[in-house]
N, C-alpha and C. Protein backbone atom coordinates (compact mmCIF):
# COMPACT_ATOMS: atom_id res chain seq x y z
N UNK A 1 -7.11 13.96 5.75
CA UNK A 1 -8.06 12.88 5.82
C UNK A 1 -8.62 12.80 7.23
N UNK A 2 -9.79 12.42 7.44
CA UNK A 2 -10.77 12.06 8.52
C UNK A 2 -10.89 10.47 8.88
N UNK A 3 -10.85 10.31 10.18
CA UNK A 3 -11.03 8.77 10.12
C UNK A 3 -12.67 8.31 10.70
N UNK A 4 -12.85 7.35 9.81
CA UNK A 4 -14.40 7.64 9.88
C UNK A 4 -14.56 6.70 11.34
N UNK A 5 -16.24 6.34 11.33
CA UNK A 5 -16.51 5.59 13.04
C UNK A 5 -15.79 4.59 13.33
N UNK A 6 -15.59 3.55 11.99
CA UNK A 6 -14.87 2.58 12.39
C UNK A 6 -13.60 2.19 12.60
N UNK A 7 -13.11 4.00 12.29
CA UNK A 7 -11.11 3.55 12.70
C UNK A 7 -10.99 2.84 13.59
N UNK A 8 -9.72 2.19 13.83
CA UNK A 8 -9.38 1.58 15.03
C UNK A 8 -7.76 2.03 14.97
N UNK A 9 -7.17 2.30 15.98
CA UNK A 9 -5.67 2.57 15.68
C UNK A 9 -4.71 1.47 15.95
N UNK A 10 -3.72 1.08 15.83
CA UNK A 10 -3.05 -0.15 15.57
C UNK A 10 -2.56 -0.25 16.94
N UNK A 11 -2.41 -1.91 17.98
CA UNK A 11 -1.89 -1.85 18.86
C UNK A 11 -0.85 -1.60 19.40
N UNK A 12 0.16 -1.75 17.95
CA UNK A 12 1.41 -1.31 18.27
C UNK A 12 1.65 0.70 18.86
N UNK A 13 0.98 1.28 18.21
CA UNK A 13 0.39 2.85 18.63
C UNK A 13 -0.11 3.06 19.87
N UNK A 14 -0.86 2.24 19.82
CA UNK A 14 -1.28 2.34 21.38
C UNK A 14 -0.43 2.09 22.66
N UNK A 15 -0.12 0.82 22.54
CA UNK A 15 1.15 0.78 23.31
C UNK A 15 2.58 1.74 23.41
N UNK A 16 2.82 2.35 22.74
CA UNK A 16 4.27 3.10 22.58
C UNK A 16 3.17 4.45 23.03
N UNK A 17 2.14 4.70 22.87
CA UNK A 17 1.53 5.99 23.29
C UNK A 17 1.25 5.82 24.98
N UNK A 18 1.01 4.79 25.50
CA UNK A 18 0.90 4.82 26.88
C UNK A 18 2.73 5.01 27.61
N UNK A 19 3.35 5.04 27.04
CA UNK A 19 5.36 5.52 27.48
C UNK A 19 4.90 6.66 27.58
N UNK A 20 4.23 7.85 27.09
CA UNK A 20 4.24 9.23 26.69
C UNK A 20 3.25 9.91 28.06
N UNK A 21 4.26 10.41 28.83
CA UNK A 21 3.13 10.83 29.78
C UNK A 21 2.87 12.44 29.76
N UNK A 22 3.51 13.02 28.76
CA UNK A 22 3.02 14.47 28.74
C UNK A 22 2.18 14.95 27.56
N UNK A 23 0.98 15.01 28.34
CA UNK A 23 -1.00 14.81 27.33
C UNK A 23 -0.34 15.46 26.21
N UNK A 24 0.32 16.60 26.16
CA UNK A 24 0.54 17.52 24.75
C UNK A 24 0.98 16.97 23.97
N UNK A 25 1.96 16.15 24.16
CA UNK A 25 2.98 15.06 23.38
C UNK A 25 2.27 14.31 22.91
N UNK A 26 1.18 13.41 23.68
CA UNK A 26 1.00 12.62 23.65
C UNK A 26 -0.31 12.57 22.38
N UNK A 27 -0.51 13.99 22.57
CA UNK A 27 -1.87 14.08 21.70
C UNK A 27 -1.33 14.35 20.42
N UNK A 28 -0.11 14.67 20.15
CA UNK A 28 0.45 14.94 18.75
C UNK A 28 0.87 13.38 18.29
N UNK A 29 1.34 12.46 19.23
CA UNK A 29 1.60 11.92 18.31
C UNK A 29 0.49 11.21 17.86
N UNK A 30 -0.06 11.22 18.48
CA UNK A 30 -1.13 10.20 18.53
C UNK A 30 -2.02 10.72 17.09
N UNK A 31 -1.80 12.04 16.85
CA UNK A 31 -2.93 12.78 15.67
C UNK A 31 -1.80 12.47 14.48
N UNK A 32 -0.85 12.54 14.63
CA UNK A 32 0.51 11.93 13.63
C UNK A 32 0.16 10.95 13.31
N UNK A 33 0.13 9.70 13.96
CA UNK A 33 -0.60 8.33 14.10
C UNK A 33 -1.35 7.96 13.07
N UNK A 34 -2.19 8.94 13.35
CA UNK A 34 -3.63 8.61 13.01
C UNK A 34 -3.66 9.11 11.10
N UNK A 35 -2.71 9.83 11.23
CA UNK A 35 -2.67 10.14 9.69
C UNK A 35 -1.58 9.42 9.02
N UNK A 36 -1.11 9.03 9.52
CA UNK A 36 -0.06 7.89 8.80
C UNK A 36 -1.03 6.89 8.94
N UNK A 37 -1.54 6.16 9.98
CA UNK A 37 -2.27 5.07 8.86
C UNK A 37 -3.36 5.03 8.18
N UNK A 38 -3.65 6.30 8.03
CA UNK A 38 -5.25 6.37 7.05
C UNK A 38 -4.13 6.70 5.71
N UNK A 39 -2.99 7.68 5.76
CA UNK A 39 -2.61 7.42 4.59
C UNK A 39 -1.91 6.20 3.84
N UNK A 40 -1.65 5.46 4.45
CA UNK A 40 -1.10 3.82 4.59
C UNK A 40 -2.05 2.93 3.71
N UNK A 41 -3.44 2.97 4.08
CA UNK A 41 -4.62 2.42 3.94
C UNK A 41 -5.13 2.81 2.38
N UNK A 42 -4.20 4.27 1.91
CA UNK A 42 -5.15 4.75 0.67
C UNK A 42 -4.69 3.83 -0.60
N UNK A 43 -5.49 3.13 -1.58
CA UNK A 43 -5.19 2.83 -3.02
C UNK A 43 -5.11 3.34 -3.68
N UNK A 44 -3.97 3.45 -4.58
CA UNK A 44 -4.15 4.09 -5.42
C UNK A 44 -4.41 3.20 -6.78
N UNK A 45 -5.39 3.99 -7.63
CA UNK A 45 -6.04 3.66 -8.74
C UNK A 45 -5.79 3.81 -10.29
N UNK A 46 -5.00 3.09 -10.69
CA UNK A 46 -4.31 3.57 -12.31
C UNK A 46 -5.39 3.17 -13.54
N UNK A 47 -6.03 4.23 -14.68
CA UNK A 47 -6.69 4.03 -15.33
C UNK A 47 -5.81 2.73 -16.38
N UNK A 48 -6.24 1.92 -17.24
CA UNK A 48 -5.71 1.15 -17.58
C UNK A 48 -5.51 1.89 -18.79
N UNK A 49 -4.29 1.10 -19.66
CA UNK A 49 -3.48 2.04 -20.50
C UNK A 49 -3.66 1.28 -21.80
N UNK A 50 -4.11 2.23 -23.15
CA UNK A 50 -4.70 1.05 -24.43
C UNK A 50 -3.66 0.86 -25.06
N UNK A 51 -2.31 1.74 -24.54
CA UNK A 51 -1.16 1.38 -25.77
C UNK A 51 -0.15 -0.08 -25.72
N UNK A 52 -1.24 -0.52 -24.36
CA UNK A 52 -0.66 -2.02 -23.82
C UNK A 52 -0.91 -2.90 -24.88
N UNK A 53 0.14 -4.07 -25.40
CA UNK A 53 -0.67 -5.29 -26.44
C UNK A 53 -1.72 -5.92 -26.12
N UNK A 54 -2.78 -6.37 -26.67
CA UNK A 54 -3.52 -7.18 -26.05
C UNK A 54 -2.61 -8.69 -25.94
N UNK A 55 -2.92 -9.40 -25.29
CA UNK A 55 -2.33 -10.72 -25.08
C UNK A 55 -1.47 -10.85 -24.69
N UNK A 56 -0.71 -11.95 -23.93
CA UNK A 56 0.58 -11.93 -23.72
C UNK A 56 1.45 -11.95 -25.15
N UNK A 57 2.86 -12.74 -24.96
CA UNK A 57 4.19 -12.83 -26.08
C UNK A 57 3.47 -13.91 -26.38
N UNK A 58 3.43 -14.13 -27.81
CA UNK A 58 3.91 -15.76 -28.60
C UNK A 58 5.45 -16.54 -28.56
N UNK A 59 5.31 -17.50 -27.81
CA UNK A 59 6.45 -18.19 -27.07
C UNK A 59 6.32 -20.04 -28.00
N UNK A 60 7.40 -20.15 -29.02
CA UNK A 60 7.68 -21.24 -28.86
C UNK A 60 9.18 -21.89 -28.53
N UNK A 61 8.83 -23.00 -28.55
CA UNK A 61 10.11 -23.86 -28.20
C UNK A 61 11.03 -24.03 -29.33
N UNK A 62 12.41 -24.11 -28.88
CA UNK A 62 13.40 -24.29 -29.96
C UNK A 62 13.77 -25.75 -29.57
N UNK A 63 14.40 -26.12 -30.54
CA UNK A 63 14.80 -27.75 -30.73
C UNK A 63 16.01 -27.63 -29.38
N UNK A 64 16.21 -26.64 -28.20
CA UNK A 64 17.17 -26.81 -27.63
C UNK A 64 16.29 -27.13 -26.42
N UNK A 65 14.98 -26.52 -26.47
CA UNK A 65 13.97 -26.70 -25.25
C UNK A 65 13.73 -25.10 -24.79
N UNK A 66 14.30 -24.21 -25.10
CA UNK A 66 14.61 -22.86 -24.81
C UNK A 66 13.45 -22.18 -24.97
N UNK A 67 12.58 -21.27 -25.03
CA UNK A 67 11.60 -20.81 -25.30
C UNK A 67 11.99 -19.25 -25.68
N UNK A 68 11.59 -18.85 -26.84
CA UNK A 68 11.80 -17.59 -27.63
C UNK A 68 10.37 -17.54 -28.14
N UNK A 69 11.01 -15.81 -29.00
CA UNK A 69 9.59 -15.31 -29.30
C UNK A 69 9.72 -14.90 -30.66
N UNK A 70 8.72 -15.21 -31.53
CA UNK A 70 9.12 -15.06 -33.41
C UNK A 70 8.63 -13.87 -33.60
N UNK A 71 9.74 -13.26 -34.45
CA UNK A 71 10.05 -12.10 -34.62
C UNK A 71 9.09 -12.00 -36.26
């Protein structure tokens, strides 16, 4: 993944990246970083499923106050 113009990287990253004073290091983690939170950020998308019931349960009350479902 690519981070587009408006990434911003998290302050907590930034800060723990200024401890790192050797550029090589510093540029890995920082590209590590950067792909952990774009993958952080991704949704994932589940098609909805038709073998679901429509509606919720039919729920009434029993003379105890209890709530069950008629079979």
């Amino acid at each position: 993944m690519k981070p587009s113009k408006t990434f911003n990287l998290s302050k907590q990253t930034k800060r723990f990246m200024c401890t790192i004073t050797d550029p090589i290091e510093r540029g890995e983690y920082k590209r590590m970083m950067i792909q952990a939170q774009l993958a952080s950020e991704v949704v994932v998308r589940h098609k909805e499923r038709s073998d679901r019931p429509q509606g919720g349960a039919q729920y009434q009350t029993n003379d105890t106050g209890t709530a069950s479902t008629s079979a």
